[in-house]
Protein backbone atom coordinates (compact mmCIF):
# COMPACT_ATOMS: atom_id res chain seq x y z
CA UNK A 1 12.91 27.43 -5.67
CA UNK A 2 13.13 26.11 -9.15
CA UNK A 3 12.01 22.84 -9.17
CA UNK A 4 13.45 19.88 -10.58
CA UNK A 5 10.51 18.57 -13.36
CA UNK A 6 10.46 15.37 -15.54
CA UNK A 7 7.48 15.96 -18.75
CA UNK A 8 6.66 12.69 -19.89
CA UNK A 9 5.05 11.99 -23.10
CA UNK A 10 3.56 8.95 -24.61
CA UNK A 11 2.38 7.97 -27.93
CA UNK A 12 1.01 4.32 -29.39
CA UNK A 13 1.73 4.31 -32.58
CA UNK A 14 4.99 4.93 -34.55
CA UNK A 15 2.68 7.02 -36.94
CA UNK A 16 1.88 9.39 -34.26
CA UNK A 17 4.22 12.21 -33.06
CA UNK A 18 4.98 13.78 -29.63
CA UNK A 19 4.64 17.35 -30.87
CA UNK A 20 1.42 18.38 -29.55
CA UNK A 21 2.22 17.31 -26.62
CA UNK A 22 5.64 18.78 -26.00
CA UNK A 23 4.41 22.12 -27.10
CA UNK A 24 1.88 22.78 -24.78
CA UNK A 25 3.69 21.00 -21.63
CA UNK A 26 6.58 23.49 -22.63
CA UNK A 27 4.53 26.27 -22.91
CA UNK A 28 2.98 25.34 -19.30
CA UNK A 29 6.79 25.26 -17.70
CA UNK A 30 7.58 28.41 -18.83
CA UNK A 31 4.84 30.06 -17.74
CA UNK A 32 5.22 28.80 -14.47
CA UNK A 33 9.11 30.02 -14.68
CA UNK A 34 10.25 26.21 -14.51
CA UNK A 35 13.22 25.82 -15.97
CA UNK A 36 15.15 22.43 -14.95
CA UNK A 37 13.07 20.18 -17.07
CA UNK A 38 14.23 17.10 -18.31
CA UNK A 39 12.29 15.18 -21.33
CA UNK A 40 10.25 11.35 -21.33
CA UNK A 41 9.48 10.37 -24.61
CA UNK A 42 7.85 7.04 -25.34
CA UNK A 43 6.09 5.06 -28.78
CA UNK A 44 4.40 2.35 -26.76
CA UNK A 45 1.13 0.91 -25.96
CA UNK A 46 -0.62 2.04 -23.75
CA UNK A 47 -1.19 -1.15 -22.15
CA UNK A 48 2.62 -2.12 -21.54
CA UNK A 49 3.47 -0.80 -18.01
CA UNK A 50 6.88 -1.21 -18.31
CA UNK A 51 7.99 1.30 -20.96
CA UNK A 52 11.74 2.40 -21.14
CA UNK A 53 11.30 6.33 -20.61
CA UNK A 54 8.71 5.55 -17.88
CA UNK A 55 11.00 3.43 -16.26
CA UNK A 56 13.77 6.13 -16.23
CA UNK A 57 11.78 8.52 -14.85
CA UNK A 58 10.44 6.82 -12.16
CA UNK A 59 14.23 5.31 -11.13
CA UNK A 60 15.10 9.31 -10.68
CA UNK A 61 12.11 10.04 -8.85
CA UNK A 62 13.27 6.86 -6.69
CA UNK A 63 16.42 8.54 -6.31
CA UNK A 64 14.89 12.10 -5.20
CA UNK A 65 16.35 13.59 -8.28
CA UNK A 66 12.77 15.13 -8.96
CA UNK A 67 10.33 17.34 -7.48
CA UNK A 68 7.46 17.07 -10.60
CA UNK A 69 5.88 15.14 -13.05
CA UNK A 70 4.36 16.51 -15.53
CA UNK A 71 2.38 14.60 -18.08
CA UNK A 72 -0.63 15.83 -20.69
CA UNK A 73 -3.11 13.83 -19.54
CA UNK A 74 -3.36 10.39 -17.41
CA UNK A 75 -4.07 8.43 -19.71
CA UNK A 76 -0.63 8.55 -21.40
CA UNK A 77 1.49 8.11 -18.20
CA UNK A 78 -0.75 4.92 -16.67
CA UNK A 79 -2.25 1.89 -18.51
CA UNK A 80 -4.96 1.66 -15.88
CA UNK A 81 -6.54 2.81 -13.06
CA UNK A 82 -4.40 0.71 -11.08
CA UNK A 83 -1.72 1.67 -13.04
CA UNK A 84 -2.22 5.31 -12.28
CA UNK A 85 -2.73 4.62 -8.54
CA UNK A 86 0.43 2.50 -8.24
CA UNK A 87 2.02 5.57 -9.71
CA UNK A 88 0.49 8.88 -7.59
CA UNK A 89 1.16 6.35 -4.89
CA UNK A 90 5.27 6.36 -5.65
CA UNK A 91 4.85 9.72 -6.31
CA UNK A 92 3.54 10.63 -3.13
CA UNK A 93 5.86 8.48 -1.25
CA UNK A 94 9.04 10.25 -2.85
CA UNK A 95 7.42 13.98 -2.46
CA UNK A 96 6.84 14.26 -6.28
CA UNK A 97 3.94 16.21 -7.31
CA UNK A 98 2.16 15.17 -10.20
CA UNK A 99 0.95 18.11 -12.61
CA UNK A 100 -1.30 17.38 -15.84
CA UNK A 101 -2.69 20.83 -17.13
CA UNK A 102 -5.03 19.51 -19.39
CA UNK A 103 -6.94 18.22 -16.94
CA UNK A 104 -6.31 20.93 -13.69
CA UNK A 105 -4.52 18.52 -11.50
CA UNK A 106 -1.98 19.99 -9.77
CA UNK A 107 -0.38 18.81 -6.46
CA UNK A 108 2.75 20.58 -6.23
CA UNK A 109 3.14 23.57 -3.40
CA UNK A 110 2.91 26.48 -6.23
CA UNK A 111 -0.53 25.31 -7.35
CA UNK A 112 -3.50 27.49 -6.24
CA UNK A 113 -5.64 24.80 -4.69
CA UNK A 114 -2.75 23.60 -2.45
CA UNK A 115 -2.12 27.01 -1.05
CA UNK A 116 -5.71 27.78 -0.38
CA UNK A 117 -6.00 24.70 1.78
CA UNK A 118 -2.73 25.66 3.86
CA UNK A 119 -3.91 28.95 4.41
């Protein structure tokens, strides 16, 4: 199955760009043969928790229009801890895995870890 994954990026500053980031989450999808991506961009804070891209993304995964998130690293999909929780919690409740390479988290049903603990 080819799943259906959002790639969200974030930066804070209109000087920044989201290059680095989109290269290497691309990079990641098509090494894992994931082809149905769709693209999050936001130039925001990373305090404001309600940011426009974010906010699209997480109406689809509402909707059960995804399967995965994937994001470079925590920090610049949540604002905070609870932030983050609030949002693995949705995630969780929709079946979405969350995937952020940079750091080896991976809970969808293709990662490694998940398949040695069914086995």
């Amino acid at each position: 199955m080819n799943p259906r994954v959002a790639i969200y990026l974030r930066v804070s500053t209109e000087h920044q760009n989201h290059e680095s980031q989109r290269t290497e989450l691309e990079e990641y999808c098509q090494r894992r043969g994931w082809t149905k991506v769709r693209w999050f961009a936001d130039t925001a804070s990373g305090t404001k928790q309600s940011r426009d891209s974010l906010n699209e993304l997480m109406e689809l995964v509402r909707r059960g229009r995804l399967d995965t998130v994937v994001a470079f690293k925590l920090d610049r999909l949540a604002r905070s801890l609870s932030h983050l929780a609030s949002l693995i919690a949705e995630l969780q409740t929709h079946k979405v895995a969350l995937v952020c390479p940079s750091r080896g988290i991976d809970t969808s049903n293709g990662s490694p870890c998940a398949q040695s603990v069914a086995e």
